[in-house]
C-alpha atoms as a PDB file:
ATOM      1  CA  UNK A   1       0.000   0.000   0.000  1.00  0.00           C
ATOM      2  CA  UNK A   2       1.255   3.115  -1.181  1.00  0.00           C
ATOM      3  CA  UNK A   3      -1.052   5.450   0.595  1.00  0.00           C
ATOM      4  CA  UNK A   4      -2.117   6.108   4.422  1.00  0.00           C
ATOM      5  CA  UNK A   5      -4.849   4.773   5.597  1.00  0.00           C
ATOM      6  CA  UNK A   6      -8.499   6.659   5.856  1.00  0.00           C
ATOM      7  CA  UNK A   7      -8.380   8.240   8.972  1.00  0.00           C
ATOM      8  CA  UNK A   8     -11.775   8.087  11.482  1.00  0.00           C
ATOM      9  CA  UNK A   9     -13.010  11.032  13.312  1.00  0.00           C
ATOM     10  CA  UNK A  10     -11.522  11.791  17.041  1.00  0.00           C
ATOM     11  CA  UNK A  11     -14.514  12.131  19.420  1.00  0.00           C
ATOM     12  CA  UNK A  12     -13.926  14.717  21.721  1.00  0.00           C
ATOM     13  CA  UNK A  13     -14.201  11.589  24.269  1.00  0.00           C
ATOM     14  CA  UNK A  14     -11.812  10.410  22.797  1.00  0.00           C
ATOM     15  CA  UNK A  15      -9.473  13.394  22.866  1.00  0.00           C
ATOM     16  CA  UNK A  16      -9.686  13.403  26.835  1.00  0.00           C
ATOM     17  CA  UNK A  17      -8.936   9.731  27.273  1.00  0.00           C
ATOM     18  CA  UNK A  18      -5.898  10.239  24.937  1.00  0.00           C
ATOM     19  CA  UNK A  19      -4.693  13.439  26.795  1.00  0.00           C
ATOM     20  CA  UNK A  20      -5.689  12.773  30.196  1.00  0.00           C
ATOM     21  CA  UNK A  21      -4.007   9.225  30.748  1.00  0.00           C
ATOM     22  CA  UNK A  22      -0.302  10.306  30.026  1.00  0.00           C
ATOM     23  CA  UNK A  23      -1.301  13.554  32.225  1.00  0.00           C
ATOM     24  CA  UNK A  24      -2.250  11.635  34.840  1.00  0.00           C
ATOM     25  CA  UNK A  25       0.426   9.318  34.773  1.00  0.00           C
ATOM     26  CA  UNK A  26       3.179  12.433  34.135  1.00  0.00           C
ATOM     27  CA  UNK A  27       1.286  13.395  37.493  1.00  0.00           C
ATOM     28  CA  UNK A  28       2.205  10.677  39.146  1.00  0.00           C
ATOM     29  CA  UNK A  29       5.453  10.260  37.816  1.00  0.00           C
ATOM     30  CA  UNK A  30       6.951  14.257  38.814  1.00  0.00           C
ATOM     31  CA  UNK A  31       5.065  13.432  42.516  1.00  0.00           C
ATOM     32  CA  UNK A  32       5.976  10.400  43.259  1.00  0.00           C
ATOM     33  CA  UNK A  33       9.201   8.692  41.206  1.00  0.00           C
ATOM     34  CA  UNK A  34      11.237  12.015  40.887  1.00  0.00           C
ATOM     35  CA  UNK A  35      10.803  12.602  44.631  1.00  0.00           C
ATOM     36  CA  UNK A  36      11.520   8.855  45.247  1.00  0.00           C
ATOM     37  CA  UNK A  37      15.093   9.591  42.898  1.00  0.00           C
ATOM     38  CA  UNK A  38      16.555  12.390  44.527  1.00  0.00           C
ATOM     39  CA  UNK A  39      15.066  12.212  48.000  1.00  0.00           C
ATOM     40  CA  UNK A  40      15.616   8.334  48.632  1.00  0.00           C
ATOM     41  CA  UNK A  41      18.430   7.202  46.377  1.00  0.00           C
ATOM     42  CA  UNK A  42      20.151  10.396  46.355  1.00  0.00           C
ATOM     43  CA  UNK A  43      20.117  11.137  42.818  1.00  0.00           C
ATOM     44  CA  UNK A  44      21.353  14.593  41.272  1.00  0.00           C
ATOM     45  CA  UNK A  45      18.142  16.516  41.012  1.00  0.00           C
ATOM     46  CA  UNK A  46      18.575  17.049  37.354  1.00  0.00           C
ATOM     47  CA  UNK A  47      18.801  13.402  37.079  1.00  0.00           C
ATOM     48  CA  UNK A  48      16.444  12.744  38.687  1.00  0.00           C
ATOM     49  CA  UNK A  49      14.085  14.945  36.431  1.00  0.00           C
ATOM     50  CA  UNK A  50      15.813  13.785  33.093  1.00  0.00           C
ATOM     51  CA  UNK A  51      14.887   9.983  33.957  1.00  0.00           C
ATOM     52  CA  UNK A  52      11.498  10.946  35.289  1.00  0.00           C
ATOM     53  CA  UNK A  53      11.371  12.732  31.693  1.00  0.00           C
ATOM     54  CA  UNK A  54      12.242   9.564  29.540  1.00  0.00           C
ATOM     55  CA  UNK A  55       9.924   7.573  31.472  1.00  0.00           C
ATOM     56  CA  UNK A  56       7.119  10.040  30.506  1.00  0.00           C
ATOM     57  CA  UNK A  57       8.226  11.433  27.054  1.00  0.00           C
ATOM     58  CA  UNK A  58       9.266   7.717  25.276  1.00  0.00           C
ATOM     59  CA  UNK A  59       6.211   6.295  26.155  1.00  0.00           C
ATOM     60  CA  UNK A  60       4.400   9.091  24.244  1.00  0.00           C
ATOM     61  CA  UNK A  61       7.015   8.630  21.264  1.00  0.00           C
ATOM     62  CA  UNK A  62       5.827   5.108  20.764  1.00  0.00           C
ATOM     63  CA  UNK A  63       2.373   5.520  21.075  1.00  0.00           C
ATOM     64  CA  UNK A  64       2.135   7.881  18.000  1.00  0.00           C
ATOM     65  CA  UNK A  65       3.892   5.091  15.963  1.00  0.00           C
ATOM     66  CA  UNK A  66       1.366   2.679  17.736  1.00  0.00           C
ATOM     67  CA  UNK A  67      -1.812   4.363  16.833  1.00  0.00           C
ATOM     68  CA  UNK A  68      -0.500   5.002  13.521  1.00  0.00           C
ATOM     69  CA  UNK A  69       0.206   1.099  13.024  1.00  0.00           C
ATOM     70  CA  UNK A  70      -3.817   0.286  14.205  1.00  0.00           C
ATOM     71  CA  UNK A  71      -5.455   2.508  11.789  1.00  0.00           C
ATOM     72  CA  UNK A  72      -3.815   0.030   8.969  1.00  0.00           C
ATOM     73  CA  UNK A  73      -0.887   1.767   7.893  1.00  0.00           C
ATOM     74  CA  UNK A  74       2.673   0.040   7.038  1.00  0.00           C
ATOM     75  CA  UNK A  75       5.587   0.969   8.528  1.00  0.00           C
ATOM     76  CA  UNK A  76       6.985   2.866   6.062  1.00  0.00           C
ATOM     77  CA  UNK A  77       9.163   5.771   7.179  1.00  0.00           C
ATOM     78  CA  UNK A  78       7.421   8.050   3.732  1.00  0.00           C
ATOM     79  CA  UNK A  79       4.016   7.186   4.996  1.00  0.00           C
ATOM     80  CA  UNK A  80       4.809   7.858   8.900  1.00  0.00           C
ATOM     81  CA  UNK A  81       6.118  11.295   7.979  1.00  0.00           C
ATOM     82  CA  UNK A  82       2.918  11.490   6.101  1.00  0.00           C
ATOM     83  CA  UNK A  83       0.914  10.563   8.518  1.00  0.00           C
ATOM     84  CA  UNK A  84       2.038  12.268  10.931  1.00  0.00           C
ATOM     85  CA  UNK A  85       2.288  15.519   8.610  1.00  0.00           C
ATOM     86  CA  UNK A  86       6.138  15.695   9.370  1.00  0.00           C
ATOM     87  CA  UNK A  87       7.511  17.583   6.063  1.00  0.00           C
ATOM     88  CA  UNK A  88      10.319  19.706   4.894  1.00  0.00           C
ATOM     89  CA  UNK A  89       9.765  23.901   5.771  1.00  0.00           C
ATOM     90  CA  UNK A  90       8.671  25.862   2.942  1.00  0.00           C
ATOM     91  CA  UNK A  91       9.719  30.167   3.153  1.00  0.00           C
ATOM     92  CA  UNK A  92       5.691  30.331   4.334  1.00  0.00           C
ATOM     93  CA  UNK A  93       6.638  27.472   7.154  1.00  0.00           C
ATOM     94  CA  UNK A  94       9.207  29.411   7.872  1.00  0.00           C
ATOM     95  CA  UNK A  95       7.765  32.426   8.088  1.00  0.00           C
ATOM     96  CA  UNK A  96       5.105  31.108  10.643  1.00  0.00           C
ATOM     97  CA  UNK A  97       8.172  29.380  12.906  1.00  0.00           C
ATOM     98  CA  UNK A  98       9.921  32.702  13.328  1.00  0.00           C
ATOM     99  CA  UNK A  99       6.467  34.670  13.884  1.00  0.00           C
ATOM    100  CA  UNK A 100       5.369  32.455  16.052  1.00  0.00           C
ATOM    101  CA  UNK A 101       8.171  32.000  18.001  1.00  0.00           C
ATOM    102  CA  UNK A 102       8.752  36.436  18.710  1.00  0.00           C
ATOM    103  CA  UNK A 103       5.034  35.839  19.398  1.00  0.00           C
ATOM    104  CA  UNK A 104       5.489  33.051  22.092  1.00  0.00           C
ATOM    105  CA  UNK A 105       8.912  35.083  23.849  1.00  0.00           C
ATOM    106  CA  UNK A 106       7.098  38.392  23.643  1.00  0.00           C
ATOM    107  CA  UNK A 107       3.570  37.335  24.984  1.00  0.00           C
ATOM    108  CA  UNK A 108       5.599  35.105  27.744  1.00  0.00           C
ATOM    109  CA  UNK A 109       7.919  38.185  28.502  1.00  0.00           C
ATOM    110  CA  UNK A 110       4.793  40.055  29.545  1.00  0.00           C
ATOM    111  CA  UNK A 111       3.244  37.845  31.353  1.00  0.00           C
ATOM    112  CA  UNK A 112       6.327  37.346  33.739  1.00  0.00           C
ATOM    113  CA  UNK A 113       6.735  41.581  33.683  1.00  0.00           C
ATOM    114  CA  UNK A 114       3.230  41.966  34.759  1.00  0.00           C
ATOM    115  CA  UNK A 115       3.784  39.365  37.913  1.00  0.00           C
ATOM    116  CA  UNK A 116       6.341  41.632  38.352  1.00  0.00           C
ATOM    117  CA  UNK A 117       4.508  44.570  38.459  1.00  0.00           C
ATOM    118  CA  UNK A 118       1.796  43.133  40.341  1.00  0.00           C
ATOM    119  CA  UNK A 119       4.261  41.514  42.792  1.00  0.00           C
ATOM    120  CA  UNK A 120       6.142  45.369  43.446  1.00  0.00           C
ATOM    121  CA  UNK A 121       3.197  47.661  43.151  1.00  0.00           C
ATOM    122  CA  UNK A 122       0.635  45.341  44.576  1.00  0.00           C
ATOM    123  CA  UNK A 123       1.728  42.819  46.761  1.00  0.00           C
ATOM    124  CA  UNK A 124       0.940  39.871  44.730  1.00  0.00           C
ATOM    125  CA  UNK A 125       3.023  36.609  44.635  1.00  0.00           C
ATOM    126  CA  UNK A 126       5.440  36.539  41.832  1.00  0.00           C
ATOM    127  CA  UNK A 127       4.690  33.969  39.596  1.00  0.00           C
ATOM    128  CA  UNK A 128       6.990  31.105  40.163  1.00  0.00           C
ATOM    129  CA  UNK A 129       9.319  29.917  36.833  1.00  0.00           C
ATOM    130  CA  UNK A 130       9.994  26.184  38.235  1.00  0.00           C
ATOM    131  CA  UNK A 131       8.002  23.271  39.167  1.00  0.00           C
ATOM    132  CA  UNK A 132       9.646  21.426  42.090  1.00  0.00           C
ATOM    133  CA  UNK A 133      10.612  18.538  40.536  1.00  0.00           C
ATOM    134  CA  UNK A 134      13.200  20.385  38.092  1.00  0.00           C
ATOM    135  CA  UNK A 135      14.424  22.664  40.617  1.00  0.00           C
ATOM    136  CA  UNK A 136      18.304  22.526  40.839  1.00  0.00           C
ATOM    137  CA  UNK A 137      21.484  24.271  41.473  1.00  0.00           C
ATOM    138  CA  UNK A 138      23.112  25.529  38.387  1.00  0.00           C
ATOM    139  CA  UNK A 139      25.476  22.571  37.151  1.00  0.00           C
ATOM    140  CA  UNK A 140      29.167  22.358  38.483  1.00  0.00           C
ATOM    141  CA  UNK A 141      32.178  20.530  36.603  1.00  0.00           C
ATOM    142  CA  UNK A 142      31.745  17.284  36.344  1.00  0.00           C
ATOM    143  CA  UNK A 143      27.743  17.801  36.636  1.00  0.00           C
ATOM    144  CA  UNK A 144      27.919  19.234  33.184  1.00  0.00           C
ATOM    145  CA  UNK A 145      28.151  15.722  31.581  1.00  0.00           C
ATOM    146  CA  UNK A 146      24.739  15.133  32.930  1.00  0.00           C
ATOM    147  CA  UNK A 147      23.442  17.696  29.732  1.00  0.00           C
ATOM    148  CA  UNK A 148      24.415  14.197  27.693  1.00  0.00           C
ATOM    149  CA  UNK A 149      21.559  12.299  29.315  1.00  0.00           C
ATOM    150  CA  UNK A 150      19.681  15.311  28.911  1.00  0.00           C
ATOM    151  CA  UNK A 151      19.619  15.485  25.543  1.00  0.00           C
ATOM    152  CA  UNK A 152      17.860  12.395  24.115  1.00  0.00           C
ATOM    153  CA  UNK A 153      15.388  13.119  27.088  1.00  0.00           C
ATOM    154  CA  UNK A 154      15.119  16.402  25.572  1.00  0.00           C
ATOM    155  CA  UNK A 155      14.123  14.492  21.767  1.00  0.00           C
ATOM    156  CA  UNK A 156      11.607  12.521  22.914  1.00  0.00           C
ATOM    157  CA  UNK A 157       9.987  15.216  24.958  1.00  0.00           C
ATOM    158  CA  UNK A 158       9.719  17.569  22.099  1.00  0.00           C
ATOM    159  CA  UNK A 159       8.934  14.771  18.986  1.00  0.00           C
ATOM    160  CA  UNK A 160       7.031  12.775  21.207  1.00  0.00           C
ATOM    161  CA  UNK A 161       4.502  15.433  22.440  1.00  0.00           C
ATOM    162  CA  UNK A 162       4.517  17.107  18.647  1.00  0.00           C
ATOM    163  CA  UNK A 163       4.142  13.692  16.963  1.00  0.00           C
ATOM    164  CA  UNK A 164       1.140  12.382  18.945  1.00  0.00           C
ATOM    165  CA  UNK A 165      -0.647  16.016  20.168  1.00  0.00           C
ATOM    166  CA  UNK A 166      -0.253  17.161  16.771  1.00  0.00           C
ATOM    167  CA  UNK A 167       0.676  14.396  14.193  1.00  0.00           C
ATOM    168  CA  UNK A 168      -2.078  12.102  15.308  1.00  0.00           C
ATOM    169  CA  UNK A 169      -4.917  13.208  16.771  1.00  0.00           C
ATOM    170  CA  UNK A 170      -5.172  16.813  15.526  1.00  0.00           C
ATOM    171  CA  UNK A 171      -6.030  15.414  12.216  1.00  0.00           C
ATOM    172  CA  UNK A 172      -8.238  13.622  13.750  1.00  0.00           C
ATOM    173  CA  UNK A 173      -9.649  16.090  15.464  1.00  0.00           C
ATOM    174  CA  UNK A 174     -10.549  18.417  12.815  1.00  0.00           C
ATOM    175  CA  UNK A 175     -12.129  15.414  10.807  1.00  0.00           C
ATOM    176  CA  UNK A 176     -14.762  16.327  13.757  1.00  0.00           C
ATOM    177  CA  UNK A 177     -14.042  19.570  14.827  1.00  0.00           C
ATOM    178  CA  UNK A 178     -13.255  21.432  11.971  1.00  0.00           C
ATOM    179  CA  UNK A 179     -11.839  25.078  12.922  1.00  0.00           C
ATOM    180  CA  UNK A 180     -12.619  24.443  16.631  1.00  0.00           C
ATOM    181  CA  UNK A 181     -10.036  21.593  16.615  1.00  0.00           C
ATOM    182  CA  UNK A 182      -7.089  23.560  17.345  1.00  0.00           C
ATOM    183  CA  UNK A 183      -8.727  25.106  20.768  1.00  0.00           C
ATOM    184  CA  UNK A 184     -10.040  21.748  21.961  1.00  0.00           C
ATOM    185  CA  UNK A 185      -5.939  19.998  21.269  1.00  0.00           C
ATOM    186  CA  UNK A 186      -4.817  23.623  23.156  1.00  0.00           C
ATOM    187  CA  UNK A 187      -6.998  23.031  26.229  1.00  0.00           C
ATOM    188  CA  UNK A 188      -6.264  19.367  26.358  1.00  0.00           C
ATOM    189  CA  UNK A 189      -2.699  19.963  26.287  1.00  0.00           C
ATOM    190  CA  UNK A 190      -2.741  22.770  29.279  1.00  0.00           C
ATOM    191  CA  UNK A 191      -4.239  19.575  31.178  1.00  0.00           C
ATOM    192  CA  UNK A 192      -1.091  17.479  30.357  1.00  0.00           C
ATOM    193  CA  UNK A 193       1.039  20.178  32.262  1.00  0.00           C
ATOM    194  CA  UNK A 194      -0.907  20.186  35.258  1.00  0.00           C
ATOM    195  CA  UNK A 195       1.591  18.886  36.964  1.00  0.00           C
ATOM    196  CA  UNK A 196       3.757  22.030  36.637  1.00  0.00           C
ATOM    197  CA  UNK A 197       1.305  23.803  38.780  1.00  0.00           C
ATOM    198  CA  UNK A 198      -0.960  26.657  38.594  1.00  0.00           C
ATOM    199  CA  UNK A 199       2.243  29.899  37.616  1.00  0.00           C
ATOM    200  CA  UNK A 200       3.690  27.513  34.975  1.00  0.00           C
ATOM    201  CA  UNK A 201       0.773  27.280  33.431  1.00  0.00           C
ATOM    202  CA  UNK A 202       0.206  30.488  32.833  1.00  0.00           C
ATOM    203  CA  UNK A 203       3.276  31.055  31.841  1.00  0.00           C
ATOM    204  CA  UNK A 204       3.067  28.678  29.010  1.00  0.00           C
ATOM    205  CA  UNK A 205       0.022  29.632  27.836  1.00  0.00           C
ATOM    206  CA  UNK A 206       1.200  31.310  24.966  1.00  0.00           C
ATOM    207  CA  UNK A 207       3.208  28.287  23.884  1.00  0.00           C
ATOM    208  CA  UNK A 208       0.231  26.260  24.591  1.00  0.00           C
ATOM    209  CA  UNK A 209      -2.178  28.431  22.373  1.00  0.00           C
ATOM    210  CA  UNK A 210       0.731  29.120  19.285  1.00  0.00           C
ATOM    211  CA  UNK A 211       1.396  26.016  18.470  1.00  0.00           C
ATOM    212  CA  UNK A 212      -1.555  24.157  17.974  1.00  0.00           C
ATOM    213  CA  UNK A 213      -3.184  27.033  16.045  1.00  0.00           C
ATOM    214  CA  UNK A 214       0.106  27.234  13.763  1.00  0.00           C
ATOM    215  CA  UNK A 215       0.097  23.186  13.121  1.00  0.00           C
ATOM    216  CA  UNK A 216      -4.024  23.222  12.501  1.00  0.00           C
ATOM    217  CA  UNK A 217      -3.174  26.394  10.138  1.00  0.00           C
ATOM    218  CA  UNK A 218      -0.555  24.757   8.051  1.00  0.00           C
ATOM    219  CA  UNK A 219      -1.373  21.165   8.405  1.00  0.00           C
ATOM    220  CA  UNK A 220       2.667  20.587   9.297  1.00  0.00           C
ATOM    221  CA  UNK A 221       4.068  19.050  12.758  1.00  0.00           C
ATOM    222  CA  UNK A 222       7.431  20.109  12.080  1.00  0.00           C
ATOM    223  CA  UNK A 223       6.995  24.210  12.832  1.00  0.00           C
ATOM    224  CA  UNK A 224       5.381  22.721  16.309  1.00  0.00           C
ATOM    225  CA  UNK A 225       8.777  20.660  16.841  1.00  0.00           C
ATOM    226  CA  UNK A 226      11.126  23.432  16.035  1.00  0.00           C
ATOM    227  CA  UNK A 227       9.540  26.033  17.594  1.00  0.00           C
ATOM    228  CA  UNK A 228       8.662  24.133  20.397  1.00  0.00           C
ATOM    229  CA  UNK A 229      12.332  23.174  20.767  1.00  0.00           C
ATOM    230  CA  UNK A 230      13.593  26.265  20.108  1.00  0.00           C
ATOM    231  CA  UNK A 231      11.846  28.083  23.336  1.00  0.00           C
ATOM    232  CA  UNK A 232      12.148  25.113  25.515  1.00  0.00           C
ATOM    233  CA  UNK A 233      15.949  23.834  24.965  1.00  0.00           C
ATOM    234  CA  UNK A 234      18.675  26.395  24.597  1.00  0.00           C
ATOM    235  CA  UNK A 235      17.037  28.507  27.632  1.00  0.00           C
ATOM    236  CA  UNK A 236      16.964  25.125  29.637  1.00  0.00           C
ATOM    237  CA  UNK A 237      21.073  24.718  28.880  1.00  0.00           C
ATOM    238  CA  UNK A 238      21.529  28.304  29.626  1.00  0.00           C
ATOM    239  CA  UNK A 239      19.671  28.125  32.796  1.00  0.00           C
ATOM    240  CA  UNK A 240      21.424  24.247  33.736  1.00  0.00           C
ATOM    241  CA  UNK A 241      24.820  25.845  33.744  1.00  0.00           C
ATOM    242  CA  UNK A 242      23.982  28.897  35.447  1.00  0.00           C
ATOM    243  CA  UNK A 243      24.710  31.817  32.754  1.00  0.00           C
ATOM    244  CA  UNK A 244      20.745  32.777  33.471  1.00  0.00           C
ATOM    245  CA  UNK A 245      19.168  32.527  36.695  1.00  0.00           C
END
């Protein structure tokens, strides 16, 4: 077979039970294993995270290639990136990664200066950057190694997430859906970061409204993977080895 198969309609039942099992488990994972990691064995604290991470983010990985096998497709690697609507960046592609990534640093930049304002001028709580479970000293010598481990971690959180949020079951979703898809896989996906807690979240809700309107708007995964790679992985290096706090 030369062609993916037909693809069926994504209840939005469906949609929760697809979104809210791997957020309940990353619940349980960042409150229970992580802690378990660096509180009971001792584990670096960014270790700790970066396993919790692989046994959260892989999982996700293969289930996009899973549900991809059951609707009746071969595993061909030209049909998966089909599929999957993983394809090379045209200039307009382009032009939507860059926009929407000023978008997604500008938007998040004011959020964080308005905590701040609120926090000086009002007495508000500033909005805290880090959940728990990734809080850790900025890396030392020897600790800087652990950026190796990081860095598949770092893969299959960012392909993982982009192939099965919005590879597989956006499509899906706006077989039934239609325009409103893109707000129902953005809602769904605030509930997989739960976990982070309440100021994360709102932190990331640009990220979490930009990129599922830019991959239902040009039909291609691969803006969501660089530009959700982009915002997420140099600033996490940076802030790992301490050059920003």
């Amino acid at each position: 077979m030369d062609k993916i198969a037909e693809m069926r309609k994504m209840t939005i039942w469906e949609s929760i039970l697809l979104f809210s099992i791997p957020s309940a488990y990353f619940i349980i994972i960042t409150n229970n294993l992580i802690p378990y990691l660096v509180k009971d064995l001792n584990l670096h604290p960014a270790l700790g995270w970066f396993i919790g991470g692989y046994i959260v983010f892989v999982p996700l990985f293969i289930l996009a290639l899973i549900f991809y096998r059951r609707e009746g497709n071969e595993f061909r690697i030209r049909l998966i990136l089909d599929r999957l609507r993983i394809k090379r960046l045209s200039k307009n592609d382009w032009k939507w990664t860059i926009t929407s990534s000023i978008v997604i640093l500008i938007s998040t930049g004011l959020i964080m200066f308005t905590s701040k304002i609120l926090s000086e001028g009002f007495g508000f709580r500033e909005l805290e950057t880090t959940p728990s479970f990734m809080e850790f000293q900025a890396l030392q010598g020897f600790e800087k190694f652990y950026l190796l481990i990081w860095i598949p971690m770092f893969f299959f959180n960012i392909v993982g997430e982009e192939i099965l949020w919005r590879g597989y079951i956006l499509p899906r979703q706006e077989l039934q859906h239609g325009k409103y898809s893109w707000v129902i896989n953005s809602v769904l996906w605030l509930v997989f970061h739960a976990c982070f807690g309440l100021d994360l979240i709102i932190l990331l809700i640009p990220i979490l409204i930009v990129v599922p309107y830019v991959a239902y708007k040009t039909k291609n995964t691969s803006i969501g993977i660089l530009t959700h790679g982009i915002l997420n992985g140099p600033m996490f290096v940076l802030v790992s080895i301490g050059l920003i706090k």
